[in-house]
N, C-alpha and C. Protein backbone atom coordinates (compact mmCIF):
# COMPACT_ATOMS: atom_id res chain seq x y z
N UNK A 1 0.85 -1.18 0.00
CA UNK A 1 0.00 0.00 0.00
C UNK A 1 0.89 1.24 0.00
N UNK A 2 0.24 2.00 -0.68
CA UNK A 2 1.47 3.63 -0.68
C UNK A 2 1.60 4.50 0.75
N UNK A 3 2.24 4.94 1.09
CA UNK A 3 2.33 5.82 2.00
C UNK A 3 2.07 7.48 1.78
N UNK A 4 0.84 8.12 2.25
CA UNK A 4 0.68 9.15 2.22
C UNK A 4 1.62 10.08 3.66
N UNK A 5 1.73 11.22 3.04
CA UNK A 5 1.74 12.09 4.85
C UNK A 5 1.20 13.48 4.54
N UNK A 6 0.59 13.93 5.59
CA UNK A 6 0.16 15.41 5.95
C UNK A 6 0.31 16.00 6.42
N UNK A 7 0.19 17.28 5.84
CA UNK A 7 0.50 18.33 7.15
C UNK A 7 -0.10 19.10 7.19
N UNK A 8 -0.40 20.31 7.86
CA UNK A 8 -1.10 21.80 8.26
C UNK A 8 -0.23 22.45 7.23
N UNK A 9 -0.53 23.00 6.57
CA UNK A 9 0.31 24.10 5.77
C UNK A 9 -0.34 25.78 6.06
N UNK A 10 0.37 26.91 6.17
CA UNK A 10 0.34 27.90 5.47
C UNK A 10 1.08 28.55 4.41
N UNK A 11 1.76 29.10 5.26
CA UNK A 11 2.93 29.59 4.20
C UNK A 11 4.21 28.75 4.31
N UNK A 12 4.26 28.04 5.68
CA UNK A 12 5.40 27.17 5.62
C UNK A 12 4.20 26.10 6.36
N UNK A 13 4.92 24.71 6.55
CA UNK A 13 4.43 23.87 7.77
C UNK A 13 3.97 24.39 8.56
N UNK A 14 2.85 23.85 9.79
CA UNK A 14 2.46 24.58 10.74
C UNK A 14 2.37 23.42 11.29
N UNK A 15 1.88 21.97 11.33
CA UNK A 15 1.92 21.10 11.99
C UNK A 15 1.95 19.57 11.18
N UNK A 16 2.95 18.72 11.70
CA UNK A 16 3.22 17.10 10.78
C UNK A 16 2.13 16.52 11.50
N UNK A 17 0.95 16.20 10.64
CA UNK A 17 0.58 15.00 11.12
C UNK A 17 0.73 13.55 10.77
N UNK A 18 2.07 13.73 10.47
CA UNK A 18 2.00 12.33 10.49
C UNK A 18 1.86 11.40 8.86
N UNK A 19 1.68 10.21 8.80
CA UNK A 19 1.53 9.45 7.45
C UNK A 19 1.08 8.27 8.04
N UNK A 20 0.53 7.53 6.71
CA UNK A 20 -0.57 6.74 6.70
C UNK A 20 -0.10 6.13 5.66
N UNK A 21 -0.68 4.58 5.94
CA UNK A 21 -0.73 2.92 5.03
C UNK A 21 -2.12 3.31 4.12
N UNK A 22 -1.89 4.17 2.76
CA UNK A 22 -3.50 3.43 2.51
C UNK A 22 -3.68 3.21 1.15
N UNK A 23 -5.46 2.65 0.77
CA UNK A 23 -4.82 1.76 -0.36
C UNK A 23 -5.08 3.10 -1.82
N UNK A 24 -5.52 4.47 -1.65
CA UNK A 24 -5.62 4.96 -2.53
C UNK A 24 -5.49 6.43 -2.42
N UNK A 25 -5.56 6.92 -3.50
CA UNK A 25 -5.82 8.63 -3.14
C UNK A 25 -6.94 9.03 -2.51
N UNK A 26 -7.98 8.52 -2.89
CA UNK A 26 -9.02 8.89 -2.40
C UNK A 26 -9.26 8.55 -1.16
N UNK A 27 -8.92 7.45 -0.76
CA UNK A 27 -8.74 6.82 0.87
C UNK A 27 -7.82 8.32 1.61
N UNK A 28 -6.87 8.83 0.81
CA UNK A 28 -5.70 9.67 1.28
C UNK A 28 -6.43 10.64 1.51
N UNK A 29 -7.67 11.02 0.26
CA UNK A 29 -8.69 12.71 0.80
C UNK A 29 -9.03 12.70 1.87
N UNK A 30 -9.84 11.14 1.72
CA UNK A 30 -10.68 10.80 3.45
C UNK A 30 -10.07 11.36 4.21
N UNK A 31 -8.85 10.44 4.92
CA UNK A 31 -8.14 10.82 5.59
C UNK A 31 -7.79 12.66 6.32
N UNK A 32 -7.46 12.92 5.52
CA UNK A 32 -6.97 14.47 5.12
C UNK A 32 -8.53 14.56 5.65
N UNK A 33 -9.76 14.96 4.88
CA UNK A 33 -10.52 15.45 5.61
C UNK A 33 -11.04 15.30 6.64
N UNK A 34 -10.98 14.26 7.48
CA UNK A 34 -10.83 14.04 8.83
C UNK A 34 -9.85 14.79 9.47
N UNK A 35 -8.88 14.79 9.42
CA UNK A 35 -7.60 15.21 9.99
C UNK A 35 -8.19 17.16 10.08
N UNK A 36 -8.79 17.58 8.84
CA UNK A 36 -8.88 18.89 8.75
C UNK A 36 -10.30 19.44 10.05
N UNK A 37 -10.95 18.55 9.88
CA UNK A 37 -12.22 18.33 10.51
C UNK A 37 -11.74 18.42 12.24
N UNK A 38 -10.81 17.52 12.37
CA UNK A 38 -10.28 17.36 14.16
C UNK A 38 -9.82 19.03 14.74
N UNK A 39 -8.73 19.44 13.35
CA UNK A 39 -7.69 20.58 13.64
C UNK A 39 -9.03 21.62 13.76
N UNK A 40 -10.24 21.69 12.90
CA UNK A 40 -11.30 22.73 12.78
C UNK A 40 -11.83 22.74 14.32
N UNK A 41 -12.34 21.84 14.85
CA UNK A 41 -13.05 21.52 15.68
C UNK A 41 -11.77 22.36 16.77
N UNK A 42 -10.89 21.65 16.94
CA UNK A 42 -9.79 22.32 18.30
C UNK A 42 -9.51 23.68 18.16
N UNK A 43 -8.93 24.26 16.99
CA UNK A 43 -8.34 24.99 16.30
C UNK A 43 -9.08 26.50 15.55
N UNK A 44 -10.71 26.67 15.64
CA UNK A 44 -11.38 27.18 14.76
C UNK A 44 -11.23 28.44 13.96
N UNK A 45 -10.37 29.13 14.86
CA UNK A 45 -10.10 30.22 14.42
C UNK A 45 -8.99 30.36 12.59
N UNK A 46 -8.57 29.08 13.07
CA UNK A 46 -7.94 28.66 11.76
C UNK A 46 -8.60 29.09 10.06
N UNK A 47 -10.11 28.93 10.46
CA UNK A 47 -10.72 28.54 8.97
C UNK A 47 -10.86 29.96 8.38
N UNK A 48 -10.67 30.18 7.24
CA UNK A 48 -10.68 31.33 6.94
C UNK A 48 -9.45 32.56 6.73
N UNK A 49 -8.33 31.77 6.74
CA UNK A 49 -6.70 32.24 6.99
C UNK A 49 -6.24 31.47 6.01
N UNK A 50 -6.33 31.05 4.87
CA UNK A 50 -5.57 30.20 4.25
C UNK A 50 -5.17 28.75 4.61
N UNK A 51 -5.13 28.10 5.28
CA UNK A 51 -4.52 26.72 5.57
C UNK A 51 -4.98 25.98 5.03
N UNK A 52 -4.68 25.11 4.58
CA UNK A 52 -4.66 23.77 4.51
C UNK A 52 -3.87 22.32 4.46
N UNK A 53 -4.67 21.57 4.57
CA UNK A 53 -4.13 19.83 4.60
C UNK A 53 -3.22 19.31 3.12
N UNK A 54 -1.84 19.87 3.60
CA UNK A 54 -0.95 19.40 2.23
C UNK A 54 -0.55 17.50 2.63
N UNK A 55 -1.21 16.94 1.05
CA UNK A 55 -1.17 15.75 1.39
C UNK A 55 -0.03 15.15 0.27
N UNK A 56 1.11 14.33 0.53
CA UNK A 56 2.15 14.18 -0.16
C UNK A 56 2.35 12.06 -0.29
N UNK A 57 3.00 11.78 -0.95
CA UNK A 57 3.14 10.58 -1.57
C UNK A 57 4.34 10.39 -0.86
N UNK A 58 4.77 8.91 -0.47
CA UNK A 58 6.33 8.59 -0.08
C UNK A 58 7.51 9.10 -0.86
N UNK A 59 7.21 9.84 -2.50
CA UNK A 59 8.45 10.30 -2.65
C UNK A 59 8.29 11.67 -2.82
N UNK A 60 7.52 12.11 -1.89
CA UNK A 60 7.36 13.42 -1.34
C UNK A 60 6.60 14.64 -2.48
N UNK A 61 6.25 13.79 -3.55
CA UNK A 61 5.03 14.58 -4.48
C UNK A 61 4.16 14.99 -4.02
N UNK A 62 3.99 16.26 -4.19
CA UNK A 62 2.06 16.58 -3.91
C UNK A 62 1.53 15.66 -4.23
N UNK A 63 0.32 15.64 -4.02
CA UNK A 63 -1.07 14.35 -3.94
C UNK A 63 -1.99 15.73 -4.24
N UNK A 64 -2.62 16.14 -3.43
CA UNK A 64 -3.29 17.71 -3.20
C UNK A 64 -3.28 18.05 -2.34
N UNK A 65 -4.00 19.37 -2.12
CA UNK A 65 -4.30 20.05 -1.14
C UNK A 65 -6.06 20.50 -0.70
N UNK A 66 -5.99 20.31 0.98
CA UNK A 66 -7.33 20.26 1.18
C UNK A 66 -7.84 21.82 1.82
N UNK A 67 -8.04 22.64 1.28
CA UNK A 67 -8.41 24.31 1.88
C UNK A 67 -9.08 23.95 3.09
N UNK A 68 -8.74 24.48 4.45
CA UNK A 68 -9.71 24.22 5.18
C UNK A 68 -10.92 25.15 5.21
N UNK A 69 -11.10 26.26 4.47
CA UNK A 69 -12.33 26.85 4.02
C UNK A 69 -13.28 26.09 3.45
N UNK A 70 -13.05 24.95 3.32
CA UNK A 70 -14.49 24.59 2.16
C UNK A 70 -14.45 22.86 3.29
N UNK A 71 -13.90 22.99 4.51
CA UNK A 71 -14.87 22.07 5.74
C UNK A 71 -15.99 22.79 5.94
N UNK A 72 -17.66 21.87 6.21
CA UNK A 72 -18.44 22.25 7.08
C UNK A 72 -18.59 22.15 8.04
């Protein structure tokens, strides 16, 4: 299975969360939007500042990026 990892992005890193076993990209959005969903919930003031969930491949390619403006 590929290895994704994510992070908080703004203008630089803001927080590693970490990487994940999974079996697809789209498994990788999931992911990511959960992850954006937790940071929203703790974090709220966040939404609306630019950030988002930069999600990268084991050889460190973008995958995409998840705006946390467009969580509900």
């Amino acid at each position: 299975m590929p290895l994704y990892h994510f992070d908080l992005v703004n203008t630089k890193t803001i927080l590693d969360e970490g990487g994940a076993e999974l079996h697809d990209d789209i498994e990788a959005l999931d992911s990511a939007d959960d992850i954006a969903r937790r940071i929203l919930d703790e974090r709220p003031e966040l939404k609306g500042r630019h950030y988002f969930i930069l999600v990268t491949n084991e050889d460190g390619e973008e995958v995409f990026r998840l705006p946390l403006e467009i969580i509900h």
